[in-house]
C-alpha atoms as a PDB file:
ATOM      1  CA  UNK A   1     -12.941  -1.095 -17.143  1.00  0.00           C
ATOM      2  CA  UNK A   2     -13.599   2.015 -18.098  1.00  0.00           C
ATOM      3  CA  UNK A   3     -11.525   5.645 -17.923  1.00  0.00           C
ATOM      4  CA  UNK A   4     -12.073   8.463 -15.935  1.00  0.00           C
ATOM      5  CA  UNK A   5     -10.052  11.916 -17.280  1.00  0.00           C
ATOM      6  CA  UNK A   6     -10.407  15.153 -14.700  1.00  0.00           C
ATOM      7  CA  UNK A   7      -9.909  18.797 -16.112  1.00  0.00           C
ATOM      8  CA  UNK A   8      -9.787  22.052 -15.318  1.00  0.00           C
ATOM      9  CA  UNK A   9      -7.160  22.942 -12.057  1.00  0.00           C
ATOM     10  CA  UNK A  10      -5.112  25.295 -12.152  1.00  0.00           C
ATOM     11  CA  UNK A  11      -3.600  28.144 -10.360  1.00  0.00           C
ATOM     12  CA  UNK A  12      -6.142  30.431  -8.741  1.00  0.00           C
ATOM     13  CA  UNK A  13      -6.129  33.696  -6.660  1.00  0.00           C
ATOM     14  CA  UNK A  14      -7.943  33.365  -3.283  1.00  0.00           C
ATOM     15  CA  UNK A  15     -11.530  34.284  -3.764  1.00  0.00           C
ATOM     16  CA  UNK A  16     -11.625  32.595  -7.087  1.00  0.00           C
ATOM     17  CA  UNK A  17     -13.586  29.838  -9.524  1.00  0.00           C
ATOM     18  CA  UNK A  18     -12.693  26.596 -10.910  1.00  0.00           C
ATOM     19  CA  UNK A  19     -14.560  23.862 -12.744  1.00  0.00           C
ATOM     20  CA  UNK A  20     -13.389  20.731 -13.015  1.00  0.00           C
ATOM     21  CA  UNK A  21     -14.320  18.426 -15.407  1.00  0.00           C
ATOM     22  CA  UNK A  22     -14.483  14.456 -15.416  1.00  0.00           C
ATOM     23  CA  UNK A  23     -14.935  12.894 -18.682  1.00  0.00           C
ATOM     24  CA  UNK A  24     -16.008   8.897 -18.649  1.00  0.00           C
ATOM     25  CA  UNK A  25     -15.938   6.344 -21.177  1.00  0.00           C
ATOM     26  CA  UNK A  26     -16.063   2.720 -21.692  1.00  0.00           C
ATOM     27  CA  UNK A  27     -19.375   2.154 -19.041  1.00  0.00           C
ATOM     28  CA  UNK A  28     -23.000   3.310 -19.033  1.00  0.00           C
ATOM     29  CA  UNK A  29     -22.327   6.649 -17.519  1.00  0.00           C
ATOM     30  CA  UNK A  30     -25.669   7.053 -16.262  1.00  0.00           C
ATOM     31  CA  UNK A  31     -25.525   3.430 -13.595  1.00  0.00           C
ATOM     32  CA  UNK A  32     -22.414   5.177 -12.085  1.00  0.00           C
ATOM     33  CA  UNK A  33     -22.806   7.001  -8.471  1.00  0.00           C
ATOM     34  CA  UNK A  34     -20.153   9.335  -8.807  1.00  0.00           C
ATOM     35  CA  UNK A  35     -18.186  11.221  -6.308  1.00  0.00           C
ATOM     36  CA  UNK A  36     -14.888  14.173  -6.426  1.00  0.00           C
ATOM     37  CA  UNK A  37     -12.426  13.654  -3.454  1.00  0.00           C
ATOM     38  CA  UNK A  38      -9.051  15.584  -2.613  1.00  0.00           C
ATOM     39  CA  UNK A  39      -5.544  14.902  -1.511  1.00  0.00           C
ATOM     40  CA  UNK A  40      -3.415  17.953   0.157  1.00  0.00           C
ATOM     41  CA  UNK A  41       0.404  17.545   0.120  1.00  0.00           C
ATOM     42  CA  UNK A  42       0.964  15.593   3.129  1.00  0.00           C
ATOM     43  CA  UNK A  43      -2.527  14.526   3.867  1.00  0.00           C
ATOM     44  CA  UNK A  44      -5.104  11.450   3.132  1.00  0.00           C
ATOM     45  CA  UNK A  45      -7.481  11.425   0.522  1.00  0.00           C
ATOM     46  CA  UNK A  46     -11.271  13.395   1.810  1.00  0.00           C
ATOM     47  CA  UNK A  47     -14.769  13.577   0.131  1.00  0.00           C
ATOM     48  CA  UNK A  48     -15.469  16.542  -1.459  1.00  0.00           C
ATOM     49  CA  UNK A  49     -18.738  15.534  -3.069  1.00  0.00           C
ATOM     50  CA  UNK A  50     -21.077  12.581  -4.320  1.00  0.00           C
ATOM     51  CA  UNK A  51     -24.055  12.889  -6.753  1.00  0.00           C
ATOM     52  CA  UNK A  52     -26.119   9.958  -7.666  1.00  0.00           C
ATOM     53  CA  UNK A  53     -26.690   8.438 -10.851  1.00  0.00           C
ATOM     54  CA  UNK A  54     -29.831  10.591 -12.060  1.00  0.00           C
ATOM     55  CA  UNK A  55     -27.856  13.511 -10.484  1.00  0.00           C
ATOM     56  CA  UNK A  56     -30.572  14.263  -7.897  1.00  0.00           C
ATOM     57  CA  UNK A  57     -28.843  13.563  -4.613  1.00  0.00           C
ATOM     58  CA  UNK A  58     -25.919  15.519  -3.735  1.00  0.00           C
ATOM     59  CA  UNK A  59     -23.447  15.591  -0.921  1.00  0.00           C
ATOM     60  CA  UNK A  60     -20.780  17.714   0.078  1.00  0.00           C
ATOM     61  CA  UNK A  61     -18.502  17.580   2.811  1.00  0.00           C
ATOM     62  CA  UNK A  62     -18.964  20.417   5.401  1.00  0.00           C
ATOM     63  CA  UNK A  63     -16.222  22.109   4.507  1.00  0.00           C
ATOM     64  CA  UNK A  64     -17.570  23.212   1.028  1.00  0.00           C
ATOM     65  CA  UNK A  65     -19.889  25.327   3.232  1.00  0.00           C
ATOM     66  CA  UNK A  66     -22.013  26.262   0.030  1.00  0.00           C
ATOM     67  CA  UNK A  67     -18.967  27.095  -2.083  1.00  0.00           C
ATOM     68  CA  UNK A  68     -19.287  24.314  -4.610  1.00  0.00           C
ATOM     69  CA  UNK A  69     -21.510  22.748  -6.149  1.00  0.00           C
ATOM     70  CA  UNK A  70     -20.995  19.458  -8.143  1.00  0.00           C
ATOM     71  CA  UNK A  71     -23.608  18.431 -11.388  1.00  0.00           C
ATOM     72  CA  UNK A  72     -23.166  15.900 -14.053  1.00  0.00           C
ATOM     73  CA  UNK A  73     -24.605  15.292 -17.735  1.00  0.00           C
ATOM     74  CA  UNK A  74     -25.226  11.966 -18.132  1.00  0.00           C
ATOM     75  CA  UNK A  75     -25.332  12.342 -21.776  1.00  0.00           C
ATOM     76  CA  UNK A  76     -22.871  13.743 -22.544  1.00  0.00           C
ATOM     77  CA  UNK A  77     -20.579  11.251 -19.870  1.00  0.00           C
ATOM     78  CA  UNK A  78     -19.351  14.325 -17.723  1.00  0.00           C
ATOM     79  CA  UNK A  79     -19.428  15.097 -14.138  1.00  0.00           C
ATOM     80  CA  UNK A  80     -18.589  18.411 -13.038  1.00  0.00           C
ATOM     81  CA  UNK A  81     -17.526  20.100 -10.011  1.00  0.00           C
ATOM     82  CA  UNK A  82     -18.119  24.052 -10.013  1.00  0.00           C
ATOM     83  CA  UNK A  83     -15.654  25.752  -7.195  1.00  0.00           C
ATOM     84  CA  UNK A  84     -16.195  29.859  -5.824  1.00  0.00           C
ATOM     85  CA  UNK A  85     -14.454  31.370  -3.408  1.00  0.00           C
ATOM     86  CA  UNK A  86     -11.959  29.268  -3.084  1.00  0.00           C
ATOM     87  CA  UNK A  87      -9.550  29.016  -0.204  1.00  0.00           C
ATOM     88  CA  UNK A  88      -5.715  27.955  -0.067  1.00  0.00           C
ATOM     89  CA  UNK A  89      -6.725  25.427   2.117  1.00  0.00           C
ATOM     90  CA  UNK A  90      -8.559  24.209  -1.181  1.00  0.00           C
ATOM     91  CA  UNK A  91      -4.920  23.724  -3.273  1.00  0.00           C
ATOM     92  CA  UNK A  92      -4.937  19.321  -3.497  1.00  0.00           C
ATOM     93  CA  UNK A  93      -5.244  17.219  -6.068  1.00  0.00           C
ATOM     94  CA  UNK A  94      -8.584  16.029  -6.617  1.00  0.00           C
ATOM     95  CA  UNK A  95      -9.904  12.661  -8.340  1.00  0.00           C
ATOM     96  CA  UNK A  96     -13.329  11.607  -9.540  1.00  0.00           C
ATOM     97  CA  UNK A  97     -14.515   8.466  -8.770  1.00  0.00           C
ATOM     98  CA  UNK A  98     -17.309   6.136  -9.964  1.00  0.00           C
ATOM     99  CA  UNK A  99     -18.979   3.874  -8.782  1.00  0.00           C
ATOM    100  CA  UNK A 100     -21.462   1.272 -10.497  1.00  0.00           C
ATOM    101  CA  UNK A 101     -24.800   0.804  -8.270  1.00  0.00           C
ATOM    102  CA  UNK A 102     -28.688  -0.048  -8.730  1.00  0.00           C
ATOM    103  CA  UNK A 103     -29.290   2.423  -6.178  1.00  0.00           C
ATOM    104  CA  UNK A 104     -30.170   6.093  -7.085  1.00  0.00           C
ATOM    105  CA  UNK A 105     -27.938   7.535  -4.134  1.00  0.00           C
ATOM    106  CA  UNK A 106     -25.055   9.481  -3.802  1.00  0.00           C
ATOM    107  CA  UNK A 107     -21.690   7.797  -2.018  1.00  0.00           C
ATOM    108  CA  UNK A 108     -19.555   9.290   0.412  1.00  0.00           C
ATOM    109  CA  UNK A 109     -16.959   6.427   1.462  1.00  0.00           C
ATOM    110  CA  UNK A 110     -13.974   6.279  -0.620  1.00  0.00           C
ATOM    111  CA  UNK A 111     -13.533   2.426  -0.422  1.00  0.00           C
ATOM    112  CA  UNK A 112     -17.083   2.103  -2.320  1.00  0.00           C
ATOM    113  CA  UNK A 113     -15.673   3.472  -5.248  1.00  0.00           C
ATOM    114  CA  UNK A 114     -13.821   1.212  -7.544  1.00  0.00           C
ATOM    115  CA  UNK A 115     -12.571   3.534 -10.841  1.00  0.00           C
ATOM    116  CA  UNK A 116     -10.650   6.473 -10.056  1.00  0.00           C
ATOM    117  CA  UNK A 117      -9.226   9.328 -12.140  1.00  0.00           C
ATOM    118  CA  UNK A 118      -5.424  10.600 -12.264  1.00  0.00           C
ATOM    119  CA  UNK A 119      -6.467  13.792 -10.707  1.00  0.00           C
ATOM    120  CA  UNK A 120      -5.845  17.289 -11.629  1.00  0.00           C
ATOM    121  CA  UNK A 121      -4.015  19.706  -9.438  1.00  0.00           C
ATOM    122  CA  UNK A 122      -5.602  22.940  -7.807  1.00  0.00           C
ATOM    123  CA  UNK A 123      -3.548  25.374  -6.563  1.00  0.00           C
ATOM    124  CA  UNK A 124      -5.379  28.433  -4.816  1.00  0.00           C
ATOM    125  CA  UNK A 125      -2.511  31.154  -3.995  1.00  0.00           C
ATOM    126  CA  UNK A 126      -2.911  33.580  -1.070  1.00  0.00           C
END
């Protein structure tokens, strides 16, 4: 199995950028659908966004409402989320997750995915 490593949170002002980073090893990046979800104190685990294997299907949840947008390099084995005008309703945890699949699509359910990251923590101050 391989290892998924997230990057990049941090403490941001309202109105501000983050990219988060999600490094891969030990699989062939490039068979993985891979997807960023969040966890707010207190609350479950949401999608925030899913991009397919060649990168070009994307899905956000409605409440990025154009404010991110999520990319990957497949050779370098990174997937990247890119976050603007961010919201304190926006300070969670959030996890990559991959999963392996024949199927150039992206993945929205949390149960498909089968390697997670530890997470990195966002924290967007008011």
């Amino acid at each position: 199995q391989g290892q998924l490593v997230e990057s990049g949170g941090g403490l941001v002002q309202a109105g501000g950028s983050l990219r988060l980073s999600c490094a891969a090893s030990g699989r062939t990046f490039n068979m993985y659908a891979m997807g960023w979800f969040r966890q707010a104190p207190g609350k479950g685990r949401e999608f925030v966004a899913g991009i397919s294997r060649s990168g070009g299907s994307k899905k956000y949840a409605d409440f990025v409402n154009g404010r991110f947008v999520v990319s990957r390099d497949n050779a370098k084995n990174l997937v990247y989320l890119q976050m603007n005008s961010l919201k304190p309703e926006d300070t969670a945890d959030y996890y990559c997750a991959a999963k392996w699949t024949i199927s150039d699509d992206y993945v929205t359910s949390q149960d498909s995915y089968g390697d997670w990251g530890q997470g990195t923590q966002v924290t967007v101050s008011s």
